[in-house]
N, C-alpha and C. Protein backbone atom coordinates (compact mmCIF):
# COMPACT_ATOMS: atom_id res chain seq x y z
N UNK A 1 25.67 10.45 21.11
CA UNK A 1 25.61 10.82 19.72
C UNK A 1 27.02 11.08 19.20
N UNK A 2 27.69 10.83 17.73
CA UNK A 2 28.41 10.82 17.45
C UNK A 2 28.58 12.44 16.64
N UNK A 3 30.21 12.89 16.76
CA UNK A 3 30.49 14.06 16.13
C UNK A 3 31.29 13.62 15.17
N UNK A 4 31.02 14.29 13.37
CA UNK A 4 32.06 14.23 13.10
C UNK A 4 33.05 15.41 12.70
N UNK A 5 34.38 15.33 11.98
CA UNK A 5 35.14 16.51 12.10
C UNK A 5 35.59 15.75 10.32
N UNK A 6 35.24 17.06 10.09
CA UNK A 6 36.56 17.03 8.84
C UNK A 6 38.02 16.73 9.12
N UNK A 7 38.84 16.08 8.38
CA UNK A 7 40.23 15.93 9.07
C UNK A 7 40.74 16.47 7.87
N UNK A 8 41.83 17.41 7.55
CA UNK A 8 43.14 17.21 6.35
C UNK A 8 43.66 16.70 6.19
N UNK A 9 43.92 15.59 5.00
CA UNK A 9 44.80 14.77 5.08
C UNK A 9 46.27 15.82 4.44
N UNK A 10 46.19 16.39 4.43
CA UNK A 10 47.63 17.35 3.72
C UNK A 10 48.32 16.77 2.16
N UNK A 11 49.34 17.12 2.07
CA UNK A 11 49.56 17.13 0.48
C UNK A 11 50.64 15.68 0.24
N UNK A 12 51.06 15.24 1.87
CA UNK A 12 51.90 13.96 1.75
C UNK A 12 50.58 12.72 1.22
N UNK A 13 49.43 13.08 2.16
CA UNK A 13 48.52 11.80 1.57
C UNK A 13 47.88 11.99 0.18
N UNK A 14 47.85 12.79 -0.39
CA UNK A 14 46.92 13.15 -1.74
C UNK A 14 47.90 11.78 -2.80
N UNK A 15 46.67 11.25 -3.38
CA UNK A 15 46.86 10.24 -4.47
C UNK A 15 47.34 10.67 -5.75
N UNK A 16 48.47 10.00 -5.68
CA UNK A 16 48.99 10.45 -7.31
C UNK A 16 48.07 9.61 -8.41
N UNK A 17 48.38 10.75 -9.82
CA UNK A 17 47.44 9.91 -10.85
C UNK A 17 48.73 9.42 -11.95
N UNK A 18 48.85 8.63 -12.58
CA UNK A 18 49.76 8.23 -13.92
C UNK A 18 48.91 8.49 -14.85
N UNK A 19 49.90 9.40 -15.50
CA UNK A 19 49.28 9.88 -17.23
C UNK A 19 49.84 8.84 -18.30
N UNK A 20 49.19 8.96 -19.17
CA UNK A 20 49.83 8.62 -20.67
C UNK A 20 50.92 9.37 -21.30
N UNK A 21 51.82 9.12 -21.69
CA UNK A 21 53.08 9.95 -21.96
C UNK A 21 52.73 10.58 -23.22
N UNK A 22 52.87 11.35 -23.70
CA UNK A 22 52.85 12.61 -24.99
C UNK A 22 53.73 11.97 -25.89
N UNK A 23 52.80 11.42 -27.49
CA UNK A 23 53.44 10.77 -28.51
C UNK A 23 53.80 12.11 -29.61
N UNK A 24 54.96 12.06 -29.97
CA UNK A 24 55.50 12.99 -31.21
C UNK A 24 56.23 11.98 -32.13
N UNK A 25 56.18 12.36 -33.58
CA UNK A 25 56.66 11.75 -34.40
C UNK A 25 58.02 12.70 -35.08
N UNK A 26 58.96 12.28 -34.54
CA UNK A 26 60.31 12.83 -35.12
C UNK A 26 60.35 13.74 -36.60
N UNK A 27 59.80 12.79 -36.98
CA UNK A 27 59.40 13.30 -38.61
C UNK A 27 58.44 14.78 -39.04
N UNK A 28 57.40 14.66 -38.26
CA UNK A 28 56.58 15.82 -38.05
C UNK A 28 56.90 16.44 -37.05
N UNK A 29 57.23 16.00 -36.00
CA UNK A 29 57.56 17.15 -34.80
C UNK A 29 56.51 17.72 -34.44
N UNK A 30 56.30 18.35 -33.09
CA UNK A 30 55.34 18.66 -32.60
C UNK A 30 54.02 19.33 -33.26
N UNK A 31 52.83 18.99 -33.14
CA UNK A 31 51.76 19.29 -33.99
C UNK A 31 50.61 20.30 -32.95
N UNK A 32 49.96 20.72 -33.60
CA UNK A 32 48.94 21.40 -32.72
C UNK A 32 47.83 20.59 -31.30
N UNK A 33 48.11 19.43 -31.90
CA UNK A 33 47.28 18.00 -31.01
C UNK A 33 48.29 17.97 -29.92
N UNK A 34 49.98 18.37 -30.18
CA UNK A 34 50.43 17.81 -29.34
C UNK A 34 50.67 19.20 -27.83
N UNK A 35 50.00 20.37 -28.43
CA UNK A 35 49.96 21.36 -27.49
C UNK A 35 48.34 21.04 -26.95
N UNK A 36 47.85 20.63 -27.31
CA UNK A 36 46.12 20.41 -27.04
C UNK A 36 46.58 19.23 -25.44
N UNK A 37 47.05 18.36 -26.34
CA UNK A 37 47.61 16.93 -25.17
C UNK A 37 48.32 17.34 -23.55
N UNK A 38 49.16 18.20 -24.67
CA UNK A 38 49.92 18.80 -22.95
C UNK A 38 48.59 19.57 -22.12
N UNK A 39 47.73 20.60 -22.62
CA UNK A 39 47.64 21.33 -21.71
C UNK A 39 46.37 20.48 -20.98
N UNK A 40 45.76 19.47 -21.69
CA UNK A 40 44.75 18.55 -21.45
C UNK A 40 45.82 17.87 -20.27
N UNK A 41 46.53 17.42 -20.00
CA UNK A 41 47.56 16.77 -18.61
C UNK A 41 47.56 18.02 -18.22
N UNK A 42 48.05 19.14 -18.00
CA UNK A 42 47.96 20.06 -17.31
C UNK A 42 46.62 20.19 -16.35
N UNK A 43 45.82 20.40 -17.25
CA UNK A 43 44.07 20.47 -16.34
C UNK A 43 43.66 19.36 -15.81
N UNK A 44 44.26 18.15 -15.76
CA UNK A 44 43.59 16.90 -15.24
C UNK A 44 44.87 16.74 -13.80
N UNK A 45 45.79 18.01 -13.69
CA UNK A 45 46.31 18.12 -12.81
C UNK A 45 48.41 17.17 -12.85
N UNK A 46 48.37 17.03 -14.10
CA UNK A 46 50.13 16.34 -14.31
C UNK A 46 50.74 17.89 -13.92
N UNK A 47 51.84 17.36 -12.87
CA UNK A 47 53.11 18.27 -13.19
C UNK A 47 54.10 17.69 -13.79
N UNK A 48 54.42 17.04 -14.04
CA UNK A 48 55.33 16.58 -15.21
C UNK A 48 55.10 15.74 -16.64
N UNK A 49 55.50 15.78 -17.60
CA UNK A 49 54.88 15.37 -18.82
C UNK A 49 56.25 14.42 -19.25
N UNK A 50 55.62 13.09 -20.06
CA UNK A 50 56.25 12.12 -20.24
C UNK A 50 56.11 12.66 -21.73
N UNK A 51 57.12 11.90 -22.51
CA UNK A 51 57.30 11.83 -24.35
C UNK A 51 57.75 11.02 -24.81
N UNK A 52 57.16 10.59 -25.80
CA UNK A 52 58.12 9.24 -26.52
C UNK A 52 58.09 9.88 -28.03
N UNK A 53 59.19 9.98 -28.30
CA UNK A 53 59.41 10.32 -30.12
C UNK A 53 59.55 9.46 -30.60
N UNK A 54 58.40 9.15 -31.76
CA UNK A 54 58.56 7.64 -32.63
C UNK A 54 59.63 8.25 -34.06
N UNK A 55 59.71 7.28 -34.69
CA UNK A 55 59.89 7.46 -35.98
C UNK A 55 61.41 7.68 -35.95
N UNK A 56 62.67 7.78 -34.68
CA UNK A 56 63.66 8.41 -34.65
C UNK A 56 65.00 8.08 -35.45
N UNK A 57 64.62 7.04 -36.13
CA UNK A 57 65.76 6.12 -36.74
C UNK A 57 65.48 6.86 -38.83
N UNK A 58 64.43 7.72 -38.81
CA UNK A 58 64.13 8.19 -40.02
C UNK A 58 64.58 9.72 -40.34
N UNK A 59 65.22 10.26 -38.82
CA UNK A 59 65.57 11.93 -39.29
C UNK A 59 67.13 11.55 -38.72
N UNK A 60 67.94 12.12 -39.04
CA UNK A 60 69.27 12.26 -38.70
C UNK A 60 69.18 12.98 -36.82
N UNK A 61 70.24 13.57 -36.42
CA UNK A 61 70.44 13.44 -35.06
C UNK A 61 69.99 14.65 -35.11
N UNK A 62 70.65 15.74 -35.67
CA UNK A 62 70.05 17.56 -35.67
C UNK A 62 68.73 17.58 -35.57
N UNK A 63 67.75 17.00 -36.59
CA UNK A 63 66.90 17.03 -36.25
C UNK A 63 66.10 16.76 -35.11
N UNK A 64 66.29 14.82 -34.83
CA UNK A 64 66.13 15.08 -33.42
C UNK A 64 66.08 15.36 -32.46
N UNK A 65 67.21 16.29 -32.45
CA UNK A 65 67.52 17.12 -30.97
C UNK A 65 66.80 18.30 -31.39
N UNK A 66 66.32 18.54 -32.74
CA UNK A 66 65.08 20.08 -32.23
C UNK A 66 64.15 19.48 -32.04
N UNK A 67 63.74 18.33 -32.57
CA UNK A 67 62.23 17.97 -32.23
C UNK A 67 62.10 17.63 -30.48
N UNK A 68 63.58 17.45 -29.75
CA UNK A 68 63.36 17.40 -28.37
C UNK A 68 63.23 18.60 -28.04
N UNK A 69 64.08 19.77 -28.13
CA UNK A 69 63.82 20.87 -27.72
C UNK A 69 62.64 21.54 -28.28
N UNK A 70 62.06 21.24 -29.24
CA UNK A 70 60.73 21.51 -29.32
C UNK A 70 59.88 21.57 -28.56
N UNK A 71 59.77 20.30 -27.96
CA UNK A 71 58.64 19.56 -26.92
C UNK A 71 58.81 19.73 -25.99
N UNK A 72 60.81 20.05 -25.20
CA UNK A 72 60.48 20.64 -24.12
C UNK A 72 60.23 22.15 -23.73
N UNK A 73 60.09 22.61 -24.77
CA UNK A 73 59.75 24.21 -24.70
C UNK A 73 58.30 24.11 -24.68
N UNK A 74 57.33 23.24 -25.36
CA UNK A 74 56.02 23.61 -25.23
C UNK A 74 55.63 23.37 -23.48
N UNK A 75 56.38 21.68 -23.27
CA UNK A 75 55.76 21.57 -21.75
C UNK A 75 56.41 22.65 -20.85
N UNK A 76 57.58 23.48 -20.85
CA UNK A 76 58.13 24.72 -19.92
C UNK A 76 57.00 25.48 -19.94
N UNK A 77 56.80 26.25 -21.14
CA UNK A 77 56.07 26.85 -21.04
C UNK A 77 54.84 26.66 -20.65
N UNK A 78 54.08 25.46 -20.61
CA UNK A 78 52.68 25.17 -20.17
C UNK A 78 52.56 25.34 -18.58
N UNK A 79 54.07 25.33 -18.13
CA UNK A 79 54.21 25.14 -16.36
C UNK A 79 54.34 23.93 -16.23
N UNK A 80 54.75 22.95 -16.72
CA UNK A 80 54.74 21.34 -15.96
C UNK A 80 56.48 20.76 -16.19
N UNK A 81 56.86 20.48 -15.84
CA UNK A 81 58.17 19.71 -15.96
C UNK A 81 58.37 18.72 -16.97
N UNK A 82 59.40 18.40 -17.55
CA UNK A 82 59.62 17.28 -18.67
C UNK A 82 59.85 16.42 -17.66
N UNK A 83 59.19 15.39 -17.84
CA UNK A 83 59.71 13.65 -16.99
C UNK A 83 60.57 13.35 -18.08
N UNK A 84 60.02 12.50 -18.79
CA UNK A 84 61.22 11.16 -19.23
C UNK A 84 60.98 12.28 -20.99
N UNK A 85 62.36 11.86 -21.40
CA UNK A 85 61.91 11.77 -22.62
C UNK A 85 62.38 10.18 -23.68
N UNK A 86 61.44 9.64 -24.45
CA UNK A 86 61.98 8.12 -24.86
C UNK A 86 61.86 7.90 -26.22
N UNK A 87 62.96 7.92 -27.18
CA UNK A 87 62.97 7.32 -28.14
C UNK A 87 62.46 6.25 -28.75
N UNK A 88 61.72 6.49 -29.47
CA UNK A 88 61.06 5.01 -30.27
C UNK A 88 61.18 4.96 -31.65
N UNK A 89 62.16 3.09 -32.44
CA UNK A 89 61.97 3.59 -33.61
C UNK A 89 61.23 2.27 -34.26
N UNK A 90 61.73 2.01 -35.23
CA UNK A 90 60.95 0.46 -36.09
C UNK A 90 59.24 0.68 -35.83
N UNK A 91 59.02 -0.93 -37.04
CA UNK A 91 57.71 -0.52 -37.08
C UNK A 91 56.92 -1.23 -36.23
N UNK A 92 57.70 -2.21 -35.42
CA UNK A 92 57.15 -2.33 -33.81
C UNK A 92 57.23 -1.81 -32.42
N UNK A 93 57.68 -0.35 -32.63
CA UNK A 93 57.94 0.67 -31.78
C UNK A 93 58.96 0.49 -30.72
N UNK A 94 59.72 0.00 -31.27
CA UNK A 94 60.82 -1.08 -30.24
C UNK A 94 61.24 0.14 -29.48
N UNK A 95 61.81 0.58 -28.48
CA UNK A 95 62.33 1.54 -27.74
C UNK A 95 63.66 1.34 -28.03
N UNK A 96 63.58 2.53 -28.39
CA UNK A 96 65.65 3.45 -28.69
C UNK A 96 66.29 3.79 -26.97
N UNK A 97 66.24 4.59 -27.05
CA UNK A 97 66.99 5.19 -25.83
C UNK A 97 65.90 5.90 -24.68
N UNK A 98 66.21 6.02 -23.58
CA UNK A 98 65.48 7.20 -22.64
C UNK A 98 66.41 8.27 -22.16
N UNK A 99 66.08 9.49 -22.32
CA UNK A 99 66.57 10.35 -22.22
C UNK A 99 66.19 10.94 -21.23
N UNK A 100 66.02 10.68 -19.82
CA UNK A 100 65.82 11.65 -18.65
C UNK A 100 66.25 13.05 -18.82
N UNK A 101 65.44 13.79 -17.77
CA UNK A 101 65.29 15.44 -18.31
C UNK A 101 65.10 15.78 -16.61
N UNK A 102 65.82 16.86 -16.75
CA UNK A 102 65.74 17.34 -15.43
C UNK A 102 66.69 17.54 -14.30
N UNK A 103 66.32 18.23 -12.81
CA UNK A 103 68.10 18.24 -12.33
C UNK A 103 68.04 17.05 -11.45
């Protein structure tokens, strides 16, 4: 007769999942959907949160750089790490720049 045993696979084998990255619009800047979004990746288990800011070619640079520090203060505070952060502008979302985050 056969025995079986539970085995652990430990935390090297556990399957990573890929999220959808967190959309903000430069122009509006972070919205209440976009704290809903983060903490929704939070509970489905993301430690790090991706962002793409559209619209970036429509606010000057000051702005942009609060609407980044915006977003990375909501994901700090949620507990998860900023991954990428990525500029997007035009009205075919052409990608601006990526702004990696992190040490």
């Amino acid at each position: 007769m056969f025995q079986f045993r539970a085995m652990s696979l430990g935390d090297r084998y556990r399957p990573t999942m890929a999220f959808d990255p967190v959309i903000v619009s430069a122009t509006a800047g972070p919205l209440p959907e976009t704290v809903e979004q983060i903490a929704a990746l939070r509970s489905q288990g993301a430690t790090s949160v991706d962002v793409v800011i559209t619209d970036d070619g429509l606010v000057d640079a000051e702005l942009l750089e609060l609407v980044e520090l915006e977003v990375r203060d909501l994901i700090e505070k949620s507990g998860a790490a900023v991954g990428s952060i990525t500029r997007a502008s035009g009205p075919s979302g052409s990608s601006g720049s990526s702004v990696p985050y992190g040490p």
